[in-house]
Protein backbone atom coordinates (compact mmCIF):
# COMPACT_ATOMS: atom_id res chain seq x y z
CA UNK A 1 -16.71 -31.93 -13.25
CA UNK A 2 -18.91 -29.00 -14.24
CA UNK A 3 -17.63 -25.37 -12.82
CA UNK A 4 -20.35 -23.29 -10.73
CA UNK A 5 -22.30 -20.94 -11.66
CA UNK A 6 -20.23 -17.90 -11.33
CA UNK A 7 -23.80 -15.78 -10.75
CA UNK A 8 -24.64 -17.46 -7.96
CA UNK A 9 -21.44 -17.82 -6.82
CA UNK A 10 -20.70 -14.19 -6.61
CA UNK A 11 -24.11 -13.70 -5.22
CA UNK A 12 -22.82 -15.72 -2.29
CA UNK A 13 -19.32 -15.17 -1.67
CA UNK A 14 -18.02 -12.16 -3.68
CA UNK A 15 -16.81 -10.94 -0.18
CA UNK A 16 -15.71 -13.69 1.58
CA UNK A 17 -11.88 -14.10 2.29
CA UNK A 18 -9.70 -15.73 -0.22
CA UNK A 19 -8.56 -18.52 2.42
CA UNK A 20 -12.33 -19.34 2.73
CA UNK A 21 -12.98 -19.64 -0.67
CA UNK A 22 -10.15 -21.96 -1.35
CA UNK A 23 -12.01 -24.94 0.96
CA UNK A 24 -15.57 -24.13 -1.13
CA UNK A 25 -14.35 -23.99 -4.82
CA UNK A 26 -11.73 -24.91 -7.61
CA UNK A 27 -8.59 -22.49 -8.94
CA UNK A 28 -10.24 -21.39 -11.63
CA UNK A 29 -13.57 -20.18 -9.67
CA UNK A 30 -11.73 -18.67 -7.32
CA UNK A 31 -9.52 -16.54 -9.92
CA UNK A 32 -12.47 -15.89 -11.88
CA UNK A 33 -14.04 -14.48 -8.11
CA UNK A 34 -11.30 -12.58 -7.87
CA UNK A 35 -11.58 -10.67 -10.60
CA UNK A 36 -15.09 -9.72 -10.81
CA UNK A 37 -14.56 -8.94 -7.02
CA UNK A 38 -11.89 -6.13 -8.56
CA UNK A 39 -13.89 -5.43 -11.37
CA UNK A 40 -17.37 -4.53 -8.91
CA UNK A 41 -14.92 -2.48 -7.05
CA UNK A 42 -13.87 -0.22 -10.40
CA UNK A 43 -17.32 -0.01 -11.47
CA UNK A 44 -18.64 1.29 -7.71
CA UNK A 45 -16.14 3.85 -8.14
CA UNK A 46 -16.57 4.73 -11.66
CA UNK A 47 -20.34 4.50 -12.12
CA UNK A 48 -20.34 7.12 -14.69
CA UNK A 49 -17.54 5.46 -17.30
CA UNK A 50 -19.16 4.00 -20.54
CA UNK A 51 -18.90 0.20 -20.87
CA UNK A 52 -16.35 0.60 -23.58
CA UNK A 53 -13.87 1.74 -20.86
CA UNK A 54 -14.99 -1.02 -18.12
CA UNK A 55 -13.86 -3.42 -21.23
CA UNK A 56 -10.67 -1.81 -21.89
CA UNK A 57 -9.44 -1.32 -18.32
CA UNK A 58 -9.46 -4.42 -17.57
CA UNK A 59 -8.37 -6.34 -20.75
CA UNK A 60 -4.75 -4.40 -20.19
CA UNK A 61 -5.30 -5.46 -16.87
CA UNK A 62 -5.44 -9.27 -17.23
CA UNK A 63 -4.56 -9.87 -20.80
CA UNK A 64 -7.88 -11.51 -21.17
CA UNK A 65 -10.05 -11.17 -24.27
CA UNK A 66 -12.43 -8.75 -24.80
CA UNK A 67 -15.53 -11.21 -24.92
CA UNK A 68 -14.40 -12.54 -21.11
CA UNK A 69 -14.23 -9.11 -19.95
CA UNK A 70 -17.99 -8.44 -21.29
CA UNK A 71 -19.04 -11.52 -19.78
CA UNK A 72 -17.66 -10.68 -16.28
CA UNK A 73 -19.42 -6.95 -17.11
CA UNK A 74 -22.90 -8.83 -17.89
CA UNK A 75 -22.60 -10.84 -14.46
CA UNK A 76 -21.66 -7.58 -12.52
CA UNK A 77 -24.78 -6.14 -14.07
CA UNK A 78 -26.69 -8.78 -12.68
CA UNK A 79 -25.37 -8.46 -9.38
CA UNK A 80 -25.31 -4.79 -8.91
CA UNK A 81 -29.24 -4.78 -7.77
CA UNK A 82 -28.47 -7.44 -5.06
CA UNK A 83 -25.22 -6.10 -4.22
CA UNK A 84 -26.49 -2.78 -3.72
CA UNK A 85 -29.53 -3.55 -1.23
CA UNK A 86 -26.36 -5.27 0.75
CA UNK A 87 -24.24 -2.46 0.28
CA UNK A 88 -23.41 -2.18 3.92
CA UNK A 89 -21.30 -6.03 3.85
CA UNK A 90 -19.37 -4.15 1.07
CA UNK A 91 -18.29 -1.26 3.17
CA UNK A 92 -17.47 -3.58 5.86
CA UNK A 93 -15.67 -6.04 3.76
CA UNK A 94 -13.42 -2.53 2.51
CA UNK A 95 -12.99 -1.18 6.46
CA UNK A 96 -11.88 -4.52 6.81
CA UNK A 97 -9.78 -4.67 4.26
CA UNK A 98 -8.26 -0.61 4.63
CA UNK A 99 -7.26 -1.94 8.18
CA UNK A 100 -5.12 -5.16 6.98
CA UNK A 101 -3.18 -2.83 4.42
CA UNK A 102 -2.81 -0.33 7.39
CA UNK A 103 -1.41 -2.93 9.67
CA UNK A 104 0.78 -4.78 6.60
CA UNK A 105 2.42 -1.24 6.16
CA UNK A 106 2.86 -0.51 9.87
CA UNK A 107 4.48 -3.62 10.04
CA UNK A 108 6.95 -3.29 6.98
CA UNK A 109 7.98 0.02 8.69
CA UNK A 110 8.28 -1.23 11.97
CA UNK A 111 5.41 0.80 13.41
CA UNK A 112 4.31 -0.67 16.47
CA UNK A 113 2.36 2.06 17.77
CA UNK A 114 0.41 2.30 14.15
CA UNK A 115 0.51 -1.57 14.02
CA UNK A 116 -1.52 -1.74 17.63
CA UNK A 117 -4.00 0.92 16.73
CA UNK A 118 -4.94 -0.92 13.61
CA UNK A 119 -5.22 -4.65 15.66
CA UNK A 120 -7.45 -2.41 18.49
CA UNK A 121 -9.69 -0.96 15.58
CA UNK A 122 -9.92 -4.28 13.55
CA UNK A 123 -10.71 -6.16 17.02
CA UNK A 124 -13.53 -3.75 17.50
CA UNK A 125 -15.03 -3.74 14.51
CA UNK A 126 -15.25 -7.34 13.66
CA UNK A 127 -16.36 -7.33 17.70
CA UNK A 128 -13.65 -10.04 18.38
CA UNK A 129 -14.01 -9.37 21.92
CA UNK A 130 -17.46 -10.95 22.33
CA UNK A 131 -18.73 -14.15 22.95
CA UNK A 132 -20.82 -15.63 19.66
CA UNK A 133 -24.48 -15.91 19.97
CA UNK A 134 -25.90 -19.03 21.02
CA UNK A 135 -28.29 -19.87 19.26
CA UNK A 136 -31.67 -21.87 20.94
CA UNK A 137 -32.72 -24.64 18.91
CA UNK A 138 -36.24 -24.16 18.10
CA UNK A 139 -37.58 -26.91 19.68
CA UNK A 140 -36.32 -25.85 23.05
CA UNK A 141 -38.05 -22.61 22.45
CA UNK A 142 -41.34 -22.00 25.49
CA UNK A 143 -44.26 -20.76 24.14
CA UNK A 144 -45.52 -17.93 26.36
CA UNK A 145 -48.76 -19.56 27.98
CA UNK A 146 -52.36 -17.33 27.16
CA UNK A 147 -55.99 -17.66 29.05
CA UNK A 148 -58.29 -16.05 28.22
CA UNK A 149 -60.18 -14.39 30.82
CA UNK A 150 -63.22 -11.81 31.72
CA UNK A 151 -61.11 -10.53 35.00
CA UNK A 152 -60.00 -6.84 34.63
CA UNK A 153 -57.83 -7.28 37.36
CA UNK A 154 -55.30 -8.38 35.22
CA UNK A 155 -54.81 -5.20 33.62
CA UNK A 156 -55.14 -3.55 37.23
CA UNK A 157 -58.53 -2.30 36.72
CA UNK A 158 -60.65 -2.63 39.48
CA UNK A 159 -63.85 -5.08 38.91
CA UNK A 160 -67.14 -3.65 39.27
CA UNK A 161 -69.28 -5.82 41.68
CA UNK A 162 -71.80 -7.99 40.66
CA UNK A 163 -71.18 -6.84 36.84
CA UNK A 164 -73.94 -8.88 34.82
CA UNK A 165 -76.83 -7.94 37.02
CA UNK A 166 -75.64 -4.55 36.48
CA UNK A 167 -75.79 -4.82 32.55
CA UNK A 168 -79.03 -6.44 32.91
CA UNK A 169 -80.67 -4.18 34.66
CA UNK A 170 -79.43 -1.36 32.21
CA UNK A 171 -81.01 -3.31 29.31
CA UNK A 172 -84.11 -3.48 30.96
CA UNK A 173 -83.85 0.07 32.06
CA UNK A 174 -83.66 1.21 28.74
CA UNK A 175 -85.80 -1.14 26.87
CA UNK A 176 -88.59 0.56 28.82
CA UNK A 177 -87.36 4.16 28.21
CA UNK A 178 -87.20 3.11 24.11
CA UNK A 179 -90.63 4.37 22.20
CA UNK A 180 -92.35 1.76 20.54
CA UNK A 181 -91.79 1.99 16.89
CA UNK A 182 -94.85 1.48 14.74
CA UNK A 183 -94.52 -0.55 11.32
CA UNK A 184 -96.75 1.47 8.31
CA UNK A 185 -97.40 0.72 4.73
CA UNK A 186 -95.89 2.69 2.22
CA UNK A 187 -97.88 5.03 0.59
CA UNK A 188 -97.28 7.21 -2.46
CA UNK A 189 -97.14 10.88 -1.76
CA UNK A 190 -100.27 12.98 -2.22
CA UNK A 191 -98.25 15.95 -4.41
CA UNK A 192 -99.55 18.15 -7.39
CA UNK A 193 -95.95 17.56 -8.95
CA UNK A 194 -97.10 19.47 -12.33
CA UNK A 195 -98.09 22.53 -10.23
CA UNK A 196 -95.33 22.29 -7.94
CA UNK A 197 -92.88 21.68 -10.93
CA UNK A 198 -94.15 23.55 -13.86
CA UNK A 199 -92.07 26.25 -15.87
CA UNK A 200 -92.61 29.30 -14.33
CA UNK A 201 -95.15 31.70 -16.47
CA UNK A 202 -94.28 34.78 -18.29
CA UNK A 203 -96.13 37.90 -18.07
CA UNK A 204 -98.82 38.04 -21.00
CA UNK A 205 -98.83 41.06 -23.30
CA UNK A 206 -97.44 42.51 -26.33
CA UNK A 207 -94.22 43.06 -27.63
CA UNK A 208 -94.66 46.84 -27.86
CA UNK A 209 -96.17 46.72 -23.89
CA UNK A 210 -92.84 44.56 -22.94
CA UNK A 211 -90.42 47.13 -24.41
CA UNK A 212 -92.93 50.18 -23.28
């Protein structure tokens, strides 16, 4: 059986728990997961590290070869544009997961004031405490009933009495006030355009008169 594509795969679940992932996929998906999910991490925090040093982090890391590592670094490329519009589920996926290590080392210390803090501020955040939203399926979804209507009342404006006799009457009022308009023919202007127009003249004379 074909593996998934480890694109869309991340796409989906790059942030979902480990014990959920184990019901949706195979070993080797998950491990694979796993490891991008580590390597998005080091990238976030070292955005300005060349490639080179992505690549050799993390083949002394896992022991795997170099063209793996480029491969996971060419699906995290990918991702990064998606990932990034979503960046908030990544912060909450971290809170979530800064929490769990707080509470793990509480615990291995015996702190139970420490180890209560970090239950409260987990049970708050994840908002344990309230009910999930039901949702309505859509067919038992009302449609809010319209009417139209002409009746300002609705809007709790008063109606004017006896409205269209009102607005008739002002038509006819001012259809009697209105000046009859008179159609004419066109006719072509009656201008002297080359007098009107024309170059203005200069004074006649000499050249010796002009500079006298």
């Amino acid at each position: 059986m074909p593996l998934p594509n480890i694109i869309e795969v991340a796409k989906k679940d790059l942030f979902t728990a480990e014990k959920d992932l184990q019901v949706r996929y195979d070993v080797i998906t998950i491990n694979h997961l796993m490891r991008i999910r580590a390597e998005y991490q080091w990238v976030l925090a070292n955005p300005d590290l060349p490639d080179r040093q992505f690549v050799e982090e993390f083949t002394g890391r896992t022991g795997m070869h170099e063209r793996a590592i480029y491969g996971d670094l060419s699906v995290i490329k990918q991702l990064l544009p998606a990932l990034t519009s979503s960046s908030r589920d990544w912060h909450r996926w971290k809170a979530n997961q800064m929490l769990l290590e707080t509470y793990q080392m509480a615990k291995r210390r015996k702190d139970t004031k420490t180890m209560e803090r970090a239950a409260a501020s987990y049970a708050k955040y994840n908002r344990v405490d309230l009910e999930d939203e039901q949702l309505i399926p859509y067919e038992d979804i009302v449609i809010q009933p319209f009417t139209a209507t002409n009746d300002p009342s609705v809007l709790g404006i008063k109606p004017i009495k006896d409205i269209e006799q009102r607005i008739k009457e002002m038509i006819d009022k001012y259809r009697k006030e209105t000046i009859d308009i008179e159609d004419v023919e066109y006719e072509e202007a009656d201008l002297e355009e080359q007098e009107l127009f024309a170059p203005p003249k200069r004074d006649e004379g000499t050249e010796s008169d002009i500079l006298q």
